[in-house]
PDB file of N, CA and C in Angstrom:
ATOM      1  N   UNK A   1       5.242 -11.720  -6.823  1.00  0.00           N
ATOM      2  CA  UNK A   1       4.356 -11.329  -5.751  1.00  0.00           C
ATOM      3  C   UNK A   1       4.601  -9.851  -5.445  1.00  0.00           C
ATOM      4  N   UNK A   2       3.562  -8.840  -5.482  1.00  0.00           N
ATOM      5  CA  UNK A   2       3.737  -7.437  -4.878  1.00  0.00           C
ATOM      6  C   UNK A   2       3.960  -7.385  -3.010  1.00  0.00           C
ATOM      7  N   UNK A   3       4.831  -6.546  -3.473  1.00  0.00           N
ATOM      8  CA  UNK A   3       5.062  -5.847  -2.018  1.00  0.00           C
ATOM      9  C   UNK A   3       5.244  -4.496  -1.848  1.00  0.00           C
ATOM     10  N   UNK A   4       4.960  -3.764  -1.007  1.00  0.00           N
ATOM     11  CA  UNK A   4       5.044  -2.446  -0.443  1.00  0.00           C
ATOM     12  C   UNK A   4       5.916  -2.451  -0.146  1.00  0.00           C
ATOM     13  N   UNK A   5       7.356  -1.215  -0.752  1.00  0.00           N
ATOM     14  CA  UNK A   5       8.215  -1.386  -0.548  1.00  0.00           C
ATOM     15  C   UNK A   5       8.733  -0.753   0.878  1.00  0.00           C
ATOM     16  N   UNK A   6       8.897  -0.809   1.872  1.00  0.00           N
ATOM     17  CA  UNK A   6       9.015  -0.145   3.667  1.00  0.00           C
ATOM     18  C   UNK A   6      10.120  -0.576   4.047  1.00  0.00           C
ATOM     19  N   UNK A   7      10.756   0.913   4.565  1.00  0.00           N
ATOM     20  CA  UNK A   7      12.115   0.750   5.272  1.00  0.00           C
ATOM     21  C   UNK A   7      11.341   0.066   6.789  1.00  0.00           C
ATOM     22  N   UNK A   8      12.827  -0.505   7.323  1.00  0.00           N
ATOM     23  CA  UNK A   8      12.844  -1.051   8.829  1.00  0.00           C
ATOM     24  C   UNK A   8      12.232  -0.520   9.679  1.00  0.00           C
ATOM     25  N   UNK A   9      12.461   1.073   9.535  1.00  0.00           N
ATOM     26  CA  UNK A   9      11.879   1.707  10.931  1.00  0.00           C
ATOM     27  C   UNK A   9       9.976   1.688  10.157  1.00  0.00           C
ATOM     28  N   UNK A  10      10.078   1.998   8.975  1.00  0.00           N
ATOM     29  CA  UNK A  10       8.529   2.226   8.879  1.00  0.00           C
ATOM     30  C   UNK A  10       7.597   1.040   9.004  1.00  0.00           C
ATOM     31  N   UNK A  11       8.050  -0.275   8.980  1.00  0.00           N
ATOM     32  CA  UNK A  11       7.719  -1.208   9.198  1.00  0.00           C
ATOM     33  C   UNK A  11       7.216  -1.532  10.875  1.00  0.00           C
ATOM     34  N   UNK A  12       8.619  -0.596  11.749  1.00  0.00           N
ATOM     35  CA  UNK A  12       8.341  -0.823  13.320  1.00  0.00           C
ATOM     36  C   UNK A  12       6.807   0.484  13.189  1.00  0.00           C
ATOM     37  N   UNK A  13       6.953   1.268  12.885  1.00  0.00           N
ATOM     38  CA  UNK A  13       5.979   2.367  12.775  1.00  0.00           C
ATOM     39  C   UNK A  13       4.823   1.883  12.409  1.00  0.00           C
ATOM     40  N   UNK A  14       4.929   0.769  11.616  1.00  0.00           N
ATOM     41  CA  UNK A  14       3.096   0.232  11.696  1.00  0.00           C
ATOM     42  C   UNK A  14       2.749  -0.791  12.377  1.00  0.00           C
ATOM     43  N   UNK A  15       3.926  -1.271  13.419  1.00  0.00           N
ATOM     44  CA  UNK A  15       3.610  -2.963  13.783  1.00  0.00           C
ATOM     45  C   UNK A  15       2.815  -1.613  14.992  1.00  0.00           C
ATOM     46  N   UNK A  16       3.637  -0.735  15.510  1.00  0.00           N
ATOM     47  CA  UNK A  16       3.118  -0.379  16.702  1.00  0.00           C
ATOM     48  C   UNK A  16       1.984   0.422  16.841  1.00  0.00           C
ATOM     49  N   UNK A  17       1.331   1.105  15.397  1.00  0.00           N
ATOM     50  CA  UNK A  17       0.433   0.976  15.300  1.00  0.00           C
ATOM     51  C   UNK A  17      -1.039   0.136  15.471  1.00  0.00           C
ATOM     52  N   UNK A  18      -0.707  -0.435  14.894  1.00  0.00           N
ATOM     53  CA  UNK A  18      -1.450  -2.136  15.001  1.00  0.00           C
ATOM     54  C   UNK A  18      -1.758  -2.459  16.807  1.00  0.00           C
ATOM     55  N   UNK A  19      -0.272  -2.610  17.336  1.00  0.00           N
ATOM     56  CA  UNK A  19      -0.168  -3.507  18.217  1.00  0.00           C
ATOM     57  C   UNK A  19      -0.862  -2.266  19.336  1.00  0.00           C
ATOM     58  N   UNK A  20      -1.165  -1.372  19.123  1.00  0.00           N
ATOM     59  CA  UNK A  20      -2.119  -0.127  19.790  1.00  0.00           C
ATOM     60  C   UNK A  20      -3.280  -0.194  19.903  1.00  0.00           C
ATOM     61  N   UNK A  21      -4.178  -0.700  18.481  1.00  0.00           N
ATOM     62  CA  UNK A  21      -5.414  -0.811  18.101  1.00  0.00           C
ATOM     63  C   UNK A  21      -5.501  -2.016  17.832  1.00  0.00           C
ATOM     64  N   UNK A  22      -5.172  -2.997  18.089  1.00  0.00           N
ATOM     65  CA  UNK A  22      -5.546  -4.559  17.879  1.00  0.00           C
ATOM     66  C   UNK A  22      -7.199  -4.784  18.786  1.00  0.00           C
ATOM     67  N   UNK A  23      -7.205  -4.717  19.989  1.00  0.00           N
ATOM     68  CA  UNK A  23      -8.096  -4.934  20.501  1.00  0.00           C
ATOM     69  C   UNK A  23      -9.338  -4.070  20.000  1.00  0.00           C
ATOM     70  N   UNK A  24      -9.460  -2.893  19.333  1.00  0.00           N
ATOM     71  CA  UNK A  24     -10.574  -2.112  19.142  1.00  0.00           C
ATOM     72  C   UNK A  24     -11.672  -2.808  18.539  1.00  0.00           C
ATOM     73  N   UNK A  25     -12.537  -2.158  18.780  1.00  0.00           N
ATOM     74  CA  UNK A  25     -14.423  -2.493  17.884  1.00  0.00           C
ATOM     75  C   UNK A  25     -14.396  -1.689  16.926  1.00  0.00           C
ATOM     76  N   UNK A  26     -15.723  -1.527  16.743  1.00  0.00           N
ATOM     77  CA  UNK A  26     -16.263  -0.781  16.112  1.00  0.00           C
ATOM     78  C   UNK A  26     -16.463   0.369  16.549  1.00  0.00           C
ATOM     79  N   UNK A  27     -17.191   0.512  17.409  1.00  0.00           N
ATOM     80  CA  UNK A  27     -17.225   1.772  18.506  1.00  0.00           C
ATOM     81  C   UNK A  27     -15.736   3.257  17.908  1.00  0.00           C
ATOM     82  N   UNK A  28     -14.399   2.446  18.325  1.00  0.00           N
ATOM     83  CA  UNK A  28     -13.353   3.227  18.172  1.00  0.00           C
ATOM     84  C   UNK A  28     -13.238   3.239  16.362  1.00  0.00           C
ATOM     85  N   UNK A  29     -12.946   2.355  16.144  1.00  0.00           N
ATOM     86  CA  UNK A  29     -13.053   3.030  14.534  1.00  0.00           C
ATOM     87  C   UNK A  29     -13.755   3.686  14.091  1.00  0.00           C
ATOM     88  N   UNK A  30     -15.076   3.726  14.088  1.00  0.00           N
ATOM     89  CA  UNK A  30     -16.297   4.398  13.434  1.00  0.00           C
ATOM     90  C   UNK A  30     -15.374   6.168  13.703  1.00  0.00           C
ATOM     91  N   UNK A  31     -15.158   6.490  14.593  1.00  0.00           N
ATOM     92  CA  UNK A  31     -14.217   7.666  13.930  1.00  0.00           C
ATOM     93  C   UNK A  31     -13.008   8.156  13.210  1.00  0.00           C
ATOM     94  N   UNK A  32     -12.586   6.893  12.471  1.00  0.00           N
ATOM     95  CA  UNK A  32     -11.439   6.982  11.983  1.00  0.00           C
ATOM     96  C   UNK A  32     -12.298   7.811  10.616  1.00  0.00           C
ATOM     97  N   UNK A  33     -11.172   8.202   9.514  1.00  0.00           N
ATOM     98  CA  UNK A  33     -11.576   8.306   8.530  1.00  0.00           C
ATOM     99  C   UNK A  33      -9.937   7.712   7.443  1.00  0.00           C
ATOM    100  N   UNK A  34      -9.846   6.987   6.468  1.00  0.00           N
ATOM    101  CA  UNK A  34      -8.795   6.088   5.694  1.00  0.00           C
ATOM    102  C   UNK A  34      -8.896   7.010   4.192  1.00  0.00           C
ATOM    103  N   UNK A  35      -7.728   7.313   4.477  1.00  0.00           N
ATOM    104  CA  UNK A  35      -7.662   8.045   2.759  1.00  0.00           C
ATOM    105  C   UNK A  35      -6.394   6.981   1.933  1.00  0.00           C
ATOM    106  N   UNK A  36      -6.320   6.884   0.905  1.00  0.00           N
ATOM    107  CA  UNK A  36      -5.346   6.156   0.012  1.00  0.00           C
ATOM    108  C   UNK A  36      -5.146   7.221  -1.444  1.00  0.00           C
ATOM    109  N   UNK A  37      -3.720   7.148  -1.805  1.00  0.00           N
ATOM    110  CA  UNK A  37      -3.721   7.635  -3.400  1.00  0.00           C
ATOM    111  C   UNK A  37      -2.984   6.987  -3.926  1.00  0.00           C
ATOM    112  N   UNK A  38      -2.942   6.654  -4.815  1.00  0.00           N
ATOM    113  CA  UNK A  38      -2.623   5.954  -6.041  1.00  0.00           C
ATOM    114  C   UNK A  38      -2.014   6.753  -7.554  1.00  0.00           C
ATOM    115  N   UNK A  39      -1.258   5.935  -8.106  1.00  0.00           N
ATOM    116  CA  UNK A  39      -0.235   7.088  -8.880  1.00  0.00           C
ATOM    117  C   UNK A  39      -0.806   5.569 -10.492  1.00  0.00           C
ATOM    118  N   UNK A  40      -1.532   6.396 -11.320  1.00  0.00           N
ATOM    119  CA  UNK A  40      -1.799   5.389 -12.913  1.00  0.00           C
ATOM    120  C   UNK A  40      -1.572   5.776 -13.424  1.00  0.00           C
ATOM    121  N   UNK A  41      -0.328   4.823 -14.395  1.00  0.00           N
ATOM    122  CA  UNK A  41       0.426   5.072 -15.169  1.00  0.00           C
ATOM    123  C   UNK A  41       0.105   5.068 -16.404  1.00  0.00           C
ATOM    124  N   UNK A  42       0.252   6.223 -17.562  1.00  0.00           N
ATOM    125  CA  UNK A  42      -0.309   5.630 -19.329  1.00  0.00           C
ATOM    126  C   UNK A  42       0.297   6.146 -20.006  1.00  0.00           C
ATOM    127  N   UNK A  43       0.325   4.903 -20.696  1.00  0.00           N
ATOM    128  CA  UNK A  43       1.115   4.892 -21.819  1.00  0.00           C
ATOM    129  C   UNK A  43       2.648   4.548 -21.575  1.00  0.00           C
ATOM    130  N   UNK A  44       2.242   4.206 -20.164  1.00  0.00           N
ATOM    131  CA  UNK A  44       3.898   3.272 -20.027  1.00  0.00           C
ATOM    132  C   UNK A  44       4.291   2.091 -20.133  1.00  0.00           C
ATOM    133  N   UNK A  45       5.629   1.738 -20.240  1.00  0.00           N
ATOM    134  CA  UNK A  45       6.145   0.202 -20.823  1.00  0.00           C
ATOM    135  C   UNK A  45       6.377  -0.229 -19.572  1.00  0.00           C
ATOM    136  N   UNK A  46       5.180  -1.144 -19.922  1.00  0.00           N
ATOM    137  CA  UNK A  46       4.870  -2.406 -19.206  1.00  0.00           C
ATOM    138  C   UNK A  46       5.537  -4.069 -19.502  1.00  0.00           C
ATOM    139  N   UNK A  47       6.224  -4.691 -18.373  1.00  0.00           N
ATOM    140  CA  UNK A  47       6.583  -5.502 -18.205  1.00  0.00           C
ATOM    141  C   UNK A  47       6.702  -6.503 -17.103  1.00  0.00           C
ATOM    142  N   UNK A  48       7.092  -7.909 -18.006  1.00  0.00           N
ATOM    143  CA  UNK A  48       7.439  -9.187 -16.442  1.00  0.00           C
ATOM    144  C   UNK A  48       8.461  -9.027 -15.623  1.00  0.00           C
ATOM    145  N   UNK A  49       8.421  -8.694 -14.655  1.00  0.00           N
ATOM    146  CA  UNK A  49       9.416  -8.484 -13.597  1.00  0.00           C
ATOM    147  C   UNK A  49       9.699  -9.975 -12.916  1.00  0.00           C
ATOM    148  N   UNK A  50      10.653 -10.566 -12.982  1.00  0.00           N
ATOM    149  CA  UNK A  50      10.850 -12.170 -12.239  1.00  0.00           C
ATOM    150  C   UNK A  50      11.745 -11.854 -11.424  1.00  0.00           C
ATOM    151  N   UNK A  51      11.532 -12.969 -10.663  1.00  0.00           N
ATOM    152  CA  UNK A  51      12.635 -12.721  -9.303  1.00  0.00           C
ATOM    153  C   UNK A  51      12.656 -14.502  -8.979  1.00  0.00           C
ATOM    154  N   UNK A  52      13.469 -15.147  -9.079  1.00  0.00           N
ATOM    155  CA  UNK A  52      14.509 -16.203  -9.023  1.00  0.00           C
ATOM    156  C   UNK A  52      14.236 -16.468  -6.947  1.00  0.00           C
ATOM    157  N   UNK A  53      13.425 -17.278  -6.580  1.00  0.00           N
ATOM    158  CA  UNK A  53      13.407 -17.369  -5.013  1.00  0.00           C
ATOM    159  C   UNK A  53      13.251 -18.869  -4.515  1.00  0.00           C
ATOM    160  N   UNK A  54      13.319 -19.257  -3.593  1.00  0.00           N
ATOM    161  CA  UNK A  54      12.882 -20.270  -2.815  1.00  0.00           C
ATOM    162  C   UNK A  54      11.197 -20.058  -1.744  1.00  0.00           C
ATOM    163  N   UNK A  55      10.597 -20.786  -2.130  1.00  0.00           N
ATOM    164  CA  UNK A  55       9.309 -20.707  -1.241  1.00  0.00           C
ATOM    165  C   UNK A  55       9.462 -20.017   0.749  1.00  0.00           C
ATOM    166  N   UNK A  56      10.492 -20.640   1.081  1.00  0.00           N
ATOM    167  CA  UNK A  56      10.565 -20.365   1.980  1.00  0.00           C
ATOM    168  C   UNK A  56      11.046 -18.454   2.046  1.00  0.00           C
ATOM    169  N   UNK A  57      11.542 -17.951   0.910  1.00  0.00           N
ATOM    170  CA  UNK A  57      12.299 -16.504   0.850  1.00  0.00           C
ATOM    171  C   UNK A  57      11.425 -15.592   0.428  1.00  0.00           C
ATOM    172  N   UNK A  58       9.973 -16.120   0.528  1.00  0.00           N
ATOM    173  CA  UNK A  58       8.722 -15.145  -0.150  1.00  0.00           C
ATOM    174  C   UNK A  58       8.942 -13.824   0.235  1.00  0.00           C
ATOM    175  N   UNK A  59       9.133 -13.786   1.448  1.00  0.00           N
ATOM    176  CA  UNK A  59       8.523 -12.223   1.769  1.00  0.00           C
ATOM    177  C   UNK A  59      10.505 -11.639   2.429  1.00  0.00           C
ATOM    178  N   UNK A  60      11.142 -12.412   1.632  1.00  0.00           N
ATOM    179  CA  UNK A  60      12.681 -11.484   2.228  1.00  0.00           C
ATOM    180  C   UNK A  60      12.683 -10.513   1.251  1.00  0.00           C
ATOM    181  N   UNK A  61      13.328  -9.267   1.713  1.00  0.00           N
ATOM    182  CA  UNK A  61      13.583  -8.084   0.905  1.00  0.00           C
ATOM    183  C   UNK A  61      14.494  -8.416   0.241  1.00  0.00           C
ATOM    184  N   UNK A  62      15.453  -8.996  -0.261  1.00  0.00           N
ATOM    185  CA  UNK A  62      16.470  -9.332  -1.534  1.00  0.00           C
ATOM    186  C   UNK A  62      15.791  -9.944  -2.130  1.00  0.00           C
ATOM    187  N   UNK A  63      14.170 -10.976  -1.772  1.00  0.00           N
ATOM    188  CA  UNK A  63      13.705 -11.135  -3.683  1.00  0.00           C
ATOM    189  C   UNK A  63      12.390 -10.400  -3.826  1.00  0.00           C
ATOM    190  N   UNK A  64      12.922  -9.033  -3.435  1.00  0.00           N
ATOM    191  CA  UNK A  64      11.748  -8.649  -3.652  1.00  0.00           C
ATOM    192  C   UNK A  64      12.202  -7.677  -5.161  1.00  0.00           C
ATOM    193  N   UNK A  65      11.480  -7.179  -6.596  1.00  0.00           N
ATOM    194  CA  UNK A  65      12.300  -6.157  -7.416  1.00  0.00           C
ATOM    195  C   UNK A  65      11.452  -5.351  -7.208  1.00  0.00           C
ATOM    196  N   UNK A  66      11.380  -4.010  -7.662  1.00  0.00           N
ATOM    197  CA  UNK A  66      10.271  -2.988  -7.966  1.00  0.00           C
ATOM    198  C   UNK A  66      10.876  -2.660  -9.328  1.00  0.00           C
ATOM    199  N   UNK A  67       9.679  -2.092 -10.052  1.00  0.00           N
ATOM    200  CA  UNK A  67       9.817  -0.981 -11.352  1.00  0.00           C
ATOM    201  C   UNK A  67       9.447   0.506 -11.059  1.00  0.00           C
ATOM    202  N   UNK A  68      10.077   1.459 -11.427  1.00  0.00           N
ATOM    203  CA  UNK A  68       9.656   2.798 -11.326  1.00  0.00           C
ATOM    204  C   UNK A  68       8.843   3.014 -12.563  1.00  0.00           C
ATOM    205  N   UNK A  69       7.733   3.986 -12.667  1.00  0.00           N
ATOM    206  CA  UNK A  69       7.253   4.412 -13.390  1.00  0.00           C
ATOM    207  C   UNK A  69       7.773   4.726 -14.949  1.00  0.00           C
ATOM    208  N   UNK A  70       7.776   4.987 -15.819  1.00  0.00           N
ATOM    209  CA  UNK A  70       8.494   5.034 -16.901  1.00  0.00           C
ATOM    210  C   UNK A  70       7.637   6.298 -18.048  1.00  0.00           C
ATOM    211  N   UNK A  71       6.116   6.505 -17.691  1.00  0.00           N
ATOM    212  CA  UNK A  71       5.066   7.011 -18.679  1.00  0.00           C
ATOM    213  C   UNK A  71       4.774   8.827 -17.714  1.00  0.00           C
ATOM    214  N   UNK A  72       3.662   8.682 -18.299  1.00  0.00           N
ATOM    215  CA  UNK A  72       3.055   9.840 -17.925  1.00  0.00           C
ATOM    216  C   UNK A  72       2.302   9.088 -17.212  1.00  0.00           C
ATOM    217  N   UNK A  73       1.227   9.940 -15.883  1.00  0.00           N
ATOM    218  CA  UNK A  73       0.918   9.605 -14.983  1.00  0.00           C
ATOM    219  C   UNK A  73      -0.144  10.331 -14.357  1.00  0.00           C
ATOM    220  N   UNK A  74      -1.065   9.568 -13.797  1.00  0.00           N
ATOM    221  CA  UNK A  74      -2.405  10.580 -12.924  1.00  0.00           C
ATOM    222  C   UNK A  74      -2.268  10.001 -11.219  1.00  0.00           C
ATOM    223  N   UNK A  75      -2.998  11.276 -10.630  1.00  0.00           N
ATOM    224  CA  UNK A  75      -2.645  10.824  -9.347  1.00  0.00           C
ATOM    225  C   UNK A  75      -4.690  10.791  -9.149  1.00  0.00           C
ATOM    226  N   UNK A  76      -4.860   9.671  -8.395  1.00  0.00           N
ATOM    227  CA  UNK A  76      -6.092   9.474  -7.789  1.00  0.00           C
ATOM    228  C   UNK A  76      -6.096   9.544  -6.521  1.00  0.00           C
ATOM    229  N   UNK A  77      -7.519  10.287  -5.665  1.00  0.00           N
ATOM    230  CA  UNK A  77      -7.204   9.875  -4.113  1.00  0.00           C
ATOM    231  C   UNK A  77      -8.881   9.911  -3.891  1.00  0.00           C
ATOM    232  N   UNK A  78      -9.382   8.967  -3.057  1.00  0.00           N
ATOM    233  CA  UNK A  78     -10.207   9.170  -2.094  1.00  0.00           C
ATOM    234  C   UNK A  78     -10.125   8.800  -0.753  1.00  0.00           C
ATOM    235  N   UNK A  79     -11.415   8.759  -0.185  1.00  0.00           N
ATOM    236  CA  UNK A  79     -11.487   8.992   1.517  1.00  0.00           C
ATOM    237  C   UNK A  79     -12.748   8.151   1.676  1.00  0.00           C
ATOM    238  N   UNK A  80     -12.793   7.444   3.171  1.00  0.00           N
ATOM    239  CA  UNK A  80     -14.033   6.407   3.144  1.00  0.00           C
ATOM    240  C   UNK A  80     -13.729   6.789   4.983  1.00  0.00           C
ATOM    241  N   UNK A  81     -14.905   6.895   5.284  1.00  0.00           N
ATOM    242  CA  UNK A  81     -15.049   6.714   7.154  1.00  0.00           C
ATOM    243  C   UNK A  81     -16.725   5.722   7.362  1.00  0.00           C
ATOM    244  N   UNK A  82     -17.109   5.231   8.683  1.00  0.00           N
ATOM    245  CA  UNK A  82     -18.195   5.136   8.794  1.00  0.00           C
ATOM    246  C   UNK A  82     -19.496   5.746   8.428  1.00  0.00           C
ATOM    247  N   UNK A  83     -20.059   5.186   7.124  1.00  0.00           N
ATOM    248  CA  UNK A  83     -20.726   5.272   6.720  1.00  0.00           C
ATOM    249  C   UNK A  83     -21.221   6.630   5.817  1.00  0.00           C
ATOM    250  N   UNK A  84     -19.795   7.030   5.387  1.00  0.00           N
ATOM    251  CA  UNK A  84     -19.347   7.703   4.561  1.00  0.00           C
ATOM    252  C   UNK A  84     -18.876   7.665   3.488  1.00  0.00           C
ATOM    253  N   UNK A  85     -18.480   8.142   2.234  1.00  0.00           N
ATOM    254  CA  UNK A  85     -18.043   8.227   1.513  1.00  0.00           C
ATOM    255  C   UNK A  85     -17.359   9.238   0.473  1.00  0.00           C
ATOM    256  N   UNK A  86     -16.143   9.740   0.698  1.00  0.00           N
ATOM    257  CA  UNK A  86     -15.870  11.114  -0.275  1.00  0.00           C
ATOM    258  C   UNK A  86     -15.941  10.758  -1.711  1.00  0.00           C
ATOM    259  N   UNK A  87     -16.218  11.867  -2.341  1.00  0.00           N
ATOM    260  CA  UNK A  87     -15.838  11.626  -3.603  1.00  0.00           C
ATOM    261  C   UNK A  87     -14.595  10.955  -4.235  1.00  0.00           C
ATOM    262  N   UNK A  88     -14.457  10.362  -5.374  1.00  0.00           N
ATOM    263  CA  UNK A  88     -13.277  10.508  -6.045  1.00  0.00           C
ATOM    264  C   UNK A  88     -12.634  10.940  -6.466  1.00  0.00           C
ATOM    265  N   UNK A  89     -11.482  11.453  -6.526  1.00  0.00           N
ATOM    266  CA  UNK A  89     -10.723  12.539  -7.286  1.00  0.00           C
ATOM    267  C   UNK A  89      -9.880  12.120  -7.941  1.00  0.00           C
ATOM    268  N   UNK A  90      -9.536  12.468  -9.234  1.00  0.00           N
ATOM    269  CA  UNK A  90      -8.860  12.612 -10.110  1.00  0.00           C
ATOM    270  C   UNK A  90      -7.914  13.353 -10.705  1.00  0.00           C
TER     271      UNK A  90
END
């Protein structure tokens, strides 16, 4: 199962986020604007990563593994707001 890997405090850093804007509409978002980037990897060695857990230990950080990158690499980013759309970049 993927997980985002987040220290303790950055974890409190988005609950209280959240727990700020829980109640909002639409109204208040429509001015947000959400950017994301993404790091694709090629020509790298790719593999099964297993992790040995109990159902109940899904989401504990000791079964969680990560892989670091291993290849060459592109960075992607775009941007999306109400009823907007940036380009893609590459």
């Amino acid at each position: 199962m993927f997980k985002f890997i987040l220290k303790s405090e950055n974890k409190l850093v988005r609950l209280k986020y959240y727990m700020e804007r829980k109640e909002w509409g639409i109204d208040e978002w429509r001015n947000y604007s959400f950017t994301d980037e993404m790091s694709i990897e090629v020509d790298g060695l790719f593999g099964l990563n297993l992790v040995w857990r109990e159902k109940k230990e899904t989401w504990h950080d000791d079964c969680i593994e990560c892989k670091k990158k291993q290849g060459e690499s592109m960075m992607c980013w775009g941007m999306i707001r109400w009823g907007w759309k940036e380009p893609f970049y590459v």
